[in-house]
N, C-alpha and C. Protein backbone atom coordinates (compact mmCIF):
# COMPACT_ATOMS: atom_id res chain seq x y z
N UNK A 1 25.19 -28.72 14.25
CA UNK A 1 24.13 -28.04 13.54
C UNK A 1 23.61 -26.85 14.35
N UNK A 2 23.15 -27.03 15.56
CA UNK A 2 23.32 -25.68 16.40
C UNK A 2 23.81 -24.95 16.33
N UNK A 3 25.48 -24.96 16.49
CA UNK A 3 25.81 -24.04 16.94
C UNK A 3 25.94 -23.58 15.19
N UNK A 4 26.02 -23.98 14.06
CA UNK A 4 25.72 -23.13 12.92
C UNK A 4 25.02 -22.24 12.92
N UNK A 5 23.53 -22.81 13.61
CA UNK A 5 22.32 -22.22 13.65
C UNK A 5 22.38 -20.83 14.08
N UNK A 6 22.86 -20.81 15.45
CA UNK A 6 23.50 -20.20 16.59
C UNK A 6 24.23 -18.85 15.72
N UNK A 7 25.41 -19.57 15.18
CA UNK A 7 26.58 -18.38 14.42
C UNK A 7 25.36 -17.61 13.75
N UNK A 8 24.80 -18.16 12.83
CA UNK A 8 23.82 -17.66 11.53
C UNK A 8 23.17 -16.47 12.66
N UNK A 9 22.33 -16.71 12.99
CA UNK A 9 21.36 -16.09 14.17
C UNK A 9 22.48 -14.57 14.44
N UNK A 10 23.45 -14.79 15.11
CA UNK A 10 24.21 -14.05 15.37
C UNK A 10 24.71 -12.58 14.56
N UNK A 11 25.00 -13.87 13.19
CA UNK A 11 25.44 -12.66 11.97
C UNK A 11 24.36 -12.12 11.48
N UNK A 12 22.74 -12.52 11.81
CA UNK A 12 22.04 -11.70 11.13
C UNK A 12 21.93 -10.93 12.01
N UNK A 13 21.78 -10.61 13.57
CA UNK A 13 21.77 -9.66 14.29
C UNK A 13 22.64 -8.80 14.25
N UNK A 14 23.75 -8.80 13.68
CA UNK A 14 24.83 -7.64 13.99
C UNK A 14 25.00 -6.96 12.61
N UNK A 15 23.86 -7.67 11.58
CA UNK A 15 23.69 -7.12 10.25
C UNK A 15 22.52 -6.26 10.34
N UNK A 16 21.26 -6.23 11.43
CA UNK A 16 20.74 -5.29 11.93
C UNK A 16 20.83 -4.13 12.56
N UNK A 17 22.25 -4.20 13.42
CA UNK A 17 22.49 -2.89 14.12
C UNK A 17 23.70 -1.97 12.81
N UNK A 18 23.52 -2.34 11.56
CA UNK A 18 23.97 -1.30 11.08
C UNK A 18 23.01 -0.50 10.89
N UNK A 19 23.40 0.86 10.28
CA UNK A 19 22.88 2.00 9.99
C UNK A 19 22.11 1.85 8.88
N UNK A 20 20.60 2.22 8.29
CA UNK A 20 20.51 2.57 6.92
C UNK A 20 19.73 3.44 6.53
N UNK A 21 19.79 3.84 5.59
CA UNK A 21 19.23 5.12 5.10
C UNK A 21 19.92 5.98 4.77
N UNK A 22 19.72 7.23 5.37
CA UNK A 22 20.93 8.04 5.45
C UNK A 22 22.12 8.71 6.38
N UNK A 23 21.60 7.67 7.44
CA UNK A 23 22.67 7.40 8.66
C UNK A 23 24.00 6.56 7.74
N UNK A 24 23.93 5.40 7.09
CA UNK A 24 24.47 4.69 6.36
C UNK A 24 25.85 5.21 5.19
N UNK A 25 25.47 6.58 5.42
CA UNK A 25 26.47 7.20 4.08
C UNK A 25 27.46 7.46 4.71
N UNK A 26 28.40 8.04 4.01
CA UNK A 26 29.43 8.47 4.51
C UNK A 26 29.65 10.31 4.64
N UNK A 27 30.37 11.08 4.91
CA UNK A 27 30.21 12.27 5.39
C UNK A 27 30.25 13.08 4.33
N UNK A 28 30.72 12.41 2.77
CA UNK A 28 31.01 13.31 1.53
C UNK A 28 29.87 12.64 1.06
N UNK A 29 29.16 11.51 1.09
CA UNK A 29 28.29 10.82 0.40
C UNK A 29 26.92 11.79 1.08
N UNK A 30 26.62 11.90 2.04
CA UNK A 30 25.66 12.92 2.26
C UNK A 30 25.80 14.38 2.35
N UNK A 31 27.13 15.07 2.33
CA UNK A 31 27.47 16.13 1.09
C UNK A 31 26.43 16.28 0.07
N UNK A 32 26.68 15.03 -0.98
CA UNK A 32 26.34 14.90 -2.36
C UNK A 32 24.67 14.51 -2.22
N UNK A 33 24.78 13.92 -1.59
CA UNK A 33 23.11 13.92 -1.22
C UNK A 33 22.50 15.00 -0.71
N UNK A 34 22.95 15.73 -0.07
CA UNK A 34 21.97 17.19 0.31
C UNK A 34 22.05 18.28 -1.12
N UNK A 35 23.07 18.27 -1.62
CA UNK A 35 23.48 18.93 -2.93
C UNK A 35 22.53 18.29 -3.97
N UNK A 36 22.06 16.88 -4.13
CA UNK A 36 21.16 16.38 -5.02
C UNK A 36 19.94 16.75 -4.75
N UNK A 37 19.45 16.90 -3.55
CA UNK A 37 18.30 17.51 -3.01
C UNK A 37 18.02 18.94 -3.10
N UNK A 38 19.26 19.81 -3.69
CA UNK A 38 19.07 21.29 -3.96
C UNK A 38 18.69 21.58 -5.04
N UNK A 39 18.84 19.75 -6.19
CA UNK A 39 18.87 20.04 -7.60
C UNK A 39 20.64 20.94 -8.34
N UNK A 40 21.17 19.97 -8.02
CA UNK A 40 22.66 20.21 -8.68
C UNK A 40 22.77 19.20 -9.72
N UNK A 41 22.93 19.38 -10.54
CA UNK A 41 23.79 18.35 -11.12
C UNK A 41 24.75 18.00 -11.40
N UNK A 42 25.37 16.41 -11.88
CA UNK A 42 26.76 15.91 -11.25
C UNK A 42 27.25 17.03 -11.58
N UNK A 43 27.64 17.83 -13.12
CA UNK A 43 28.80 18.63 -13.17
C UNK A 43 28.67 19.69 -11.93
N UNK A 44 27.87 20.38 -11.56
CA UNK A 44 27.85 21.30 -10.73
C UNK A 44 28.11 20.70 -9.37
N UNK A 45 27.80 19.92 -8.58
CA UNK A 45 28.19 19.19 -7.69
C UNK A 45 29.80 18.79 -7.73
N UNK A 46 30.46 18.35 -8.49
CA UNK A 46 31.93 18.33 -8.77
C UNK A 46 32.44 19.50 -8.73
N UNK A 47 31.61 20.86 -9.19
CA UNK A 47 32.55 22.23 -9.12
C UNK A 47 32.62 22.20 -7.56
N UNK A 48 31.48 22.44 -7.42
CA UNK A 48 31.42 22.73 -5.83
C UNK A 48 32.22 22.14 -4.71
N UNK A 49 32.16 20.91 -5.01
CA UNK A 49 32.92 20.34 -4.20
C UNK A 49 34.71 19.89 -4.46
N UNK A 50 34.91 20.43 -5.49
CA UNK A 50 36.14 20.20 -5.90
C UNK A 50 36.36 18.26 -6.67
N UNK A 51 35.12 18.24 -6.99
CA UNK A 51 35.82 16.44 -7.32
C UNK A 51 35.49 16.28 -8.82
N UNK A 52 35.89 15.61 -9.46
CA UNK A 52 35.59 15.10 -11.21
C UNK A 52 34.07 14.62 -10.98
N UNK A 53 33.77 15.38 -12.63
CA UNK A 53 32.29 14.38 -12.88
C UNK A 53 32.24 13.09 -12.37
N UNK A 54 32.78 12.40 -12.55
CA UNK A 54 32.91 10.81 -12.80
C UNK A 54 32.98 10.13 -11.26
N UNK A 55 33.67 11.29 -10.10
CA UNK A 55 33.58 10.63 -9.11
C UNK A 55 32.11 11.03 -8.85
N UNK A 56 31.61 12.19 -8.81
CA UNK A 56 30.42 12.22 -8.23
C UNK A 56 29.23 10.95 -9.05
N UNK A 57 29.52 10.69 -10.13
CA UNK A 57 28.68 9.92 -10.86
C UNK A 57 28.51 8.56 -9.62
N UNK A 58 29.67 8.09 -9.60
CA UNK A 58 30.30 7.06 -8.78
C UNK A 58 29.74 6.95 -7.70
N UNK A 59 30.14 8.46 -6.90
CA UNK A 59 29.44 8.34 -5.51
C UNK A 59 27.83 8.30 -5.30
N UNK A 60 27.45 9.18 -6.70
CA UNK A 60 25.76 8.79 -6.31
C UNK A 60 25.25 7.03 -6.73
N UNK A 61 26.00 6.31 -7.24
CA UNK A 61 25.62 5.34 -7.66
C UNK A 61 25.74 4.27 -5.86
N UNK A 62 26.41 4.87 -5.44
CA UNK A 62 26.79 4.19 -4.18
C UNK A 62 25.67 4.70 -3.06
N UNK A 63 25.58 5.94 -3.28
CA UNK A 63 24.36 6.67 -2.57
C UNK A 63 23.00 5.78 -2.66
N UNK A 64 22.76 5.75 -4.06
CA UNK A 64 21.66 4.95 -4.86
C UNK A 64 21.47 3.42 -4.05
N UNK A 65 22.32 2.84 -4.03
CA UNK A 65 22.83 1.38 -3.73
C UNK A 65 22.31 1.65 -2.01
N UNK A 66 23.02 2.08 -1.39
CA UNK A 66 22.97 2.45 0.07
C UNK A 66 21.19 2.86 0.51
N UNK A 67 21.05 3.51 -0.12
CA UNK A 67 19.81 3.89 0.30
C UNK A 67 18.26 3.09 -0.77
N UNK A 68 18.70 1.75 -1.13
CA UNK A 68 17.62 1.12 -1.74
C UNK A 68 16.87 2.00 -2.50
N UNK A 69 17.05 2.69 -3.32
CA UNK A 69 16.29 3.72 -4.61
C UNK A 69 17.19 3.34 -6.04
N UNK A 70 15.89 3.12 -6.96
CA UNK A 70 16.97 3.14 -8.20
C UNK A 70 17.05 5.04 -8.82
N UNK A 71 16.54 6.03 -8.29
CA UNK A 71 16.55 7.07 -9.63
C UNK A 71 16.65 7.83 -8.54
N UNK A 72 17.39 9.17 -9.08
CA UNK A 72 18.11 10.57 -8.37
C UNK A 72 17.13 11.02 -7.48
N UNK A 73 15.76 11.77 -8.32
CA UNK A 73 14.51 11.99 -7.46
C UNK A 73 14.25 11.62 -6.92
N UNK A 74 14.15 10.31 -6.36
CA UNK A 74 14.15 9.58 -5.23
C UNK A 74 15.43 9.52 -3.53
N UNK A 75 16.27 9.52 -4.54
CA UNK A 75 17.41 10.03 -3.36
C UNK A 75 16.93 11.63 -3.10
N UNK A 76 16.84 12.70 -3.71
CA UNK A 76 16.66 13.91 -3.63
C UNK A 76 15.50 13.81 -2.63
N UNK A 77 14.23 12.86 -2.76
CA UNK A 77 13.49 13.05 -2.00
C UNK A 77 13.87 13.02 -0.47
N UNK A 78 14.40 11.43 -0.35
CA UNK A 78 14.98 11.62 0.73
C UNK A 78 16.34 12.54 1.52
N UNK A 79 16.86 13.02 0.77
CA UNK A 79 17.94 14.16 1.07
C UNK A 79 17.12 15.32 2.06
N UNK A 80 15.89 15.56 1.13
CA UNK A 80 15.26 16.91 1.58
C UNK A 80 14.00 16.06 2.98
N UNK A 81 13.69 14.63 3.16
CA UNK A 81 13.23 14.55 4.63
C UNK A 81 14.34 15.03 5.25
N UNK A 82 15.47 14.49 5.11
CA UNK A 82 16.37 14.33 6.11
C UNK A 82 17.07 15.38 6.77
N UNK A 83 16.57 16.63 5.92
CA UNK A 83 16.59 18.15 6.29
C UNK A 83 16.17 19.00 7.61
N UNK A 84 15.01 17.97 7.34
CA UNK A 84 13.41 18.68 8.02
C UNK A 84 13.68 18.42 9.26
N UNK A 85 13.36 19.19 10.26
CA UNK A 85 13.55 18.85 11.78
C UNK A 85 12.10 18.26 12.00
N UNK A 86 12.52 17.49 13.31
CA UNK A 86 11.77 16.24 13.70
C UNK A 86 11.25 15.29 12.97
């Protein structure tokens, strides 16, 4: 029973030293997040970046997910802290 205890303990600590926010994304996923924060939308974000509507749909839904927000303006908000120096 310990050492369950023990493992458990363990895996929640190394589920803490991940990243979150917008450290957490990936390097095209905060692409699309600074671009949501300019006020693009998906179609225009897909020109720009060369990808289909449907992926960007995709990727902001993952964005969304990643960064605990259900609605765009909310990611946008945080896009544009994450701008700001200091």
């Amino acid at each position: 029973a310990t050492a369950r205890v023990m493992a458990r303990l363990r895996e929640d600590a190394a589920q803490d030293d991940r990243p979150t926010g917008v450290e957490a994304l990936t390097a095209r996923e905060q692409d699309i997040l600074a671009l949501i924060g300019e006020g693009l939308t998906n179609r225009e974000i897909g020109l720009r970046l060369h990808l289909a509507e449907k992926t960007v749909k995709n990727n902001i839904s993952r964005i969304l997910a990643k960064l605990g927000v259900e609605r765009r303006v909310q990611a946008a908000v945080l896009a544009t802290q994450a701008r700001r120096p200091g």
